[in-house]
C-alpha atoms as a PDB file:
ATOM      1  CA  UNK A   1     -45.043  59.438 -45.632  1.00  0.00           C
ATOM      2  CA  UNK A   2     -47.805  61.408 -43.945  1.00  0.00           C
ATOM      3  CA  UNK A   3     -46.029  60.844 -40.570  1.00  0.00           C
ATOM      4  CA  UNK A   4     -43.311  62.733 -41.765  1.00  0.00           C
ATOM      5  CA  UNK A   5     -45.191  65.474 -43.279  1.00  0.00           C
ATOM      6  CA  UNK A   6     -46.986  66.336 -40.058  1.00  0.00           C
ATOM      7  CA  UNK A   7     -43.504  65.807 -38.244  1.00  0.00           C
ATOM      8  CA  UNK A   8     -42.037  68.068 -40.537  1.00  0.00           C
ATOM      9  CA  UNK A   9     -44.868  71.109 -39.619  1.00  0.00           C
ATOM     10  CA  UNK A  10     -42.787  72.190 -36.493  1.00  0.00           C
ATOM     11  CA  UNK A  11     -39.944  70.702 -34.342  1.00  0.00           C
ATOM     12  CA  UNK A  12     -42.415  71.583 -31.429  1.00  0.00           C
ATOM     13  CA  UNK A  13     -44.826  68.438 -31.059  1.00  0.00           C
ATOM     14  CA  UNK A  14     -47.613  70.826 -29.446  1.00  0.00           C
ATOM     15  CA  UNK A  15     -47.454  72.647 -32.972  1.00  0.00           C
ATOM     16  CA  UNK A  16     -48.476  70.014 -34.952  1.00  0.00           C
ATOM     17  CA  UNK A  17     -51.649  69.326 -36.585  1.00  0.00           C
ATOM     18  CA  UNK A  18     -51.837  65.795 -35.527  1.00  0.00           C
ATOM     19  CA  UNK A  19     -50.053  63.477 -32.791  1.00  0.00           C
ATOM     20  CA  UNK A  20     -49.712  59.686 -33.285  1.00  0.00           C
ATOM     21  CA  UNK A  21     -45.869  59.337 -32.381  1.00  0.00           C
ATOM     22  CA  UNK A  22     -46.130  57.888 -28.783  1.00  0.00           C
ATOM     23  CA  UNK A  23     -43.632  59.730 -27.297  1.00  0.00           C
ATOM     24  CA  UNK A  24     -44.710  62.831 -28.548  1.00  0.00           C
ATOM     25  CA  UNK A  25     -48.483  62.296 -27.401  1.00  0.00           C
ATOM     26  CA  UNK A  26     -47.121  61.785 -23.826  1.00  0.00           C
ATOM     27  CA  UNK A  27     -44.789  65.082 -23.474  1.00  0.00           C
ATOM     28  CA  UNK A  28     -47.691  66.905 -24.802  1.00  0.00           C
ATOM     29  CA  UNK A  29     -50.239  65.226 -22.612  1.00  0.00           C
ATOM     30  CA  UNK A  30     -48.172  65.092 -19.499  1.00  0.00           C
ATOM     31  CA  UNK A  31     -46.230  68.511 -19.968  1.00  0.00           C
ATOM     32  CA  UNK A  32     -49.715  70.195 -20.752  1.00  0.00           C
ATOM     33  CA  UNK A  33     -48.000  71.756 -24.476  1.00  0.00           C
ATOM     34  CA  UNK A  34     -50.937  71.433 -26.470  1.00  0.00           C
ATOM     35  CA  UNK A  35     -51.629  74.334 -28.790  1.00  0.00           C
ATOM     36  CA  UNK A  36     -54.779  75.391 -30.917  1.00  0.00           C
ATOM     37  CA  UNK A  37     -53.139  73.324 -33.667  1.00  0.00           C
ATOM     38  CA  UNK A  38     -53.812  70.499 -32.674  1.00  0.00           C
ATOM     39  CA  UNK A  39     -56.449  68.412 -34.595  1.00  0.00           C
ATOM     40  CA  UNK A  40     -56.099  65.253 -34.062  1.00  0.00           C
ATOM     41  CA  UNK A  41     -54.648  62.832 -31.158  1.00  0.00           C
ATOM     42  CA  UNK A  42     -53.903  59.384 -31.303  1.00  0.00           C
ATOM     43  CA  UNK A  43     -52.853  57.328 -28.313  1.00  0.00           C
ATOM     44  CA  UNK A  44     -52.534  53.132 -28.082  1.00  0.00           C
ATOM     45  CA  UNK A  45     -52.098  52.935 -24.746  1.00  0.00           C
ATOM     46  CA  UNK A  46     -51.143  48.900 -25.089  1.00  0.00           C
ATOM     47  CA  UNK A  47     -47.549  50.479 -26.157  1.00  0.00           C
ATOM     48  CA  UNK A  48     -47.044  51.988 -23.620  1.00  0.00           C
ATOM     49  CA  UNK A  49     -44.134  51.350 -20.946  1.00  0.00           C
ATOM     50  CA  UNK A  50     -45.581  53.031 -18.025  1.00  0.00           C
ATOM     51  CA  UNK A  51     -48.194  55.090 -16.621  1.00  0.00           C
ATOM     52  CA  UNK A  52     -49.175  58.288 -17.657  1.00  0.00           C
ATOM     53  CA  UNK A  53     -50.217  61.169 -15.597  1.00  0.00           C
ATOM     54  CA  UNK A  54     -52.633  63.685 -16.718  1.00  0.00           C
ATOM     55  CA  UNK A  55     -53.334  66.938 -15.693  1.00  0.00           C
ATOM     56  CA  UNK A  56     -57.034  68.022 -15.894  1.00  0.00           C
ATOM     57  CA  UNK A  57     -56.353  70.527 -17.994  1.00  0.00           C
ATOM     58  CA  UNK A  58     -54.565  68.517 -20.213  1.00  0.00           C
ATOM     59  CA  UNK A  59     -56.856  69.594 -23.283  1.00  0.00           C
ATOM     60  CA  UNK A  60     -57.803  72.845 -22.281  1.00  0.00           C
ATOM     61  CA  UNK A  61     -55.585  74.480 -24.775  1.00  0.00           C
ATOM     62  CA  UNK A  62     -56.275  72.523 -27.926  1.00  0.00           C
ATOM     63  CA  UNK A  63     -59.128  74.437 -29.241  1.00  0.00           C
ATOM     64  CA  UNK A  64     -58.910  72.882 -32.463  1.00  0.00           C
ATOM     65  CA  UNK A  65     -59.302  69.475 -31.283  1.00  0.00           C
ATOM     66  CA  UNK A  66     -61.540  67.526 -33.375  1.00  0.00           C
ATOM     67  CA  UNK A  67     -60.346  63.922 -32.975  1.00  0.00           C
ATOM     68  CA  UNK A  68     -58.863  62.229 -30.380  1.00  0.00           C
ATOM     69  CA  UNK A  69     -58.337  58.266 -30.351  1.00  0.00           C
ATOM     70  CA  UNK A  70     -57.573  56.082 -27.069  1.00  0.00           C
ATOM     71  CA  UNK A  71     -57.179  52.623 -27.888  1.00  0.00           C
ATOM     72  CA  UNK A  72     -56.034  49.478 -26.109  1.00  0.00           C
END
């Protein structure tokens, strides 16, 4: 239920307050359309299918960053 309450914040996945839905970590990540919104990430990087390439500025424009989880 809480996925869909944060999905439902903006169609944009850069707009949300939190990103756990795998594909929508990676077009954020890779694309470089984080926003100040942002609060939260979470990545599992076990599910993923490929590589993903990261800008270094990847999180320069999530301000409001406060949690980010990598896990394997």
């Amino acid at each position: 239920m809480a996925f869909n309450i944060v999905r439902a914040e903006s169609k944009f996945p850069g707009k949300r307050s939190r990103l756990c839905h795998l594909p929508d970590v990676v077009h954020v990540m890779e694309e470089n359309k984080g926003t100040e919104e942002i609060e939260g990430i979470s990545l599992d990087i076990s599910k993923l299918s490929r590589q993903i390439h990261l800008k270094p500025d990847a999180f320069t424009k999530m301000d409001g960053l406060r949690s980010s989880t990598i896990s394997h």
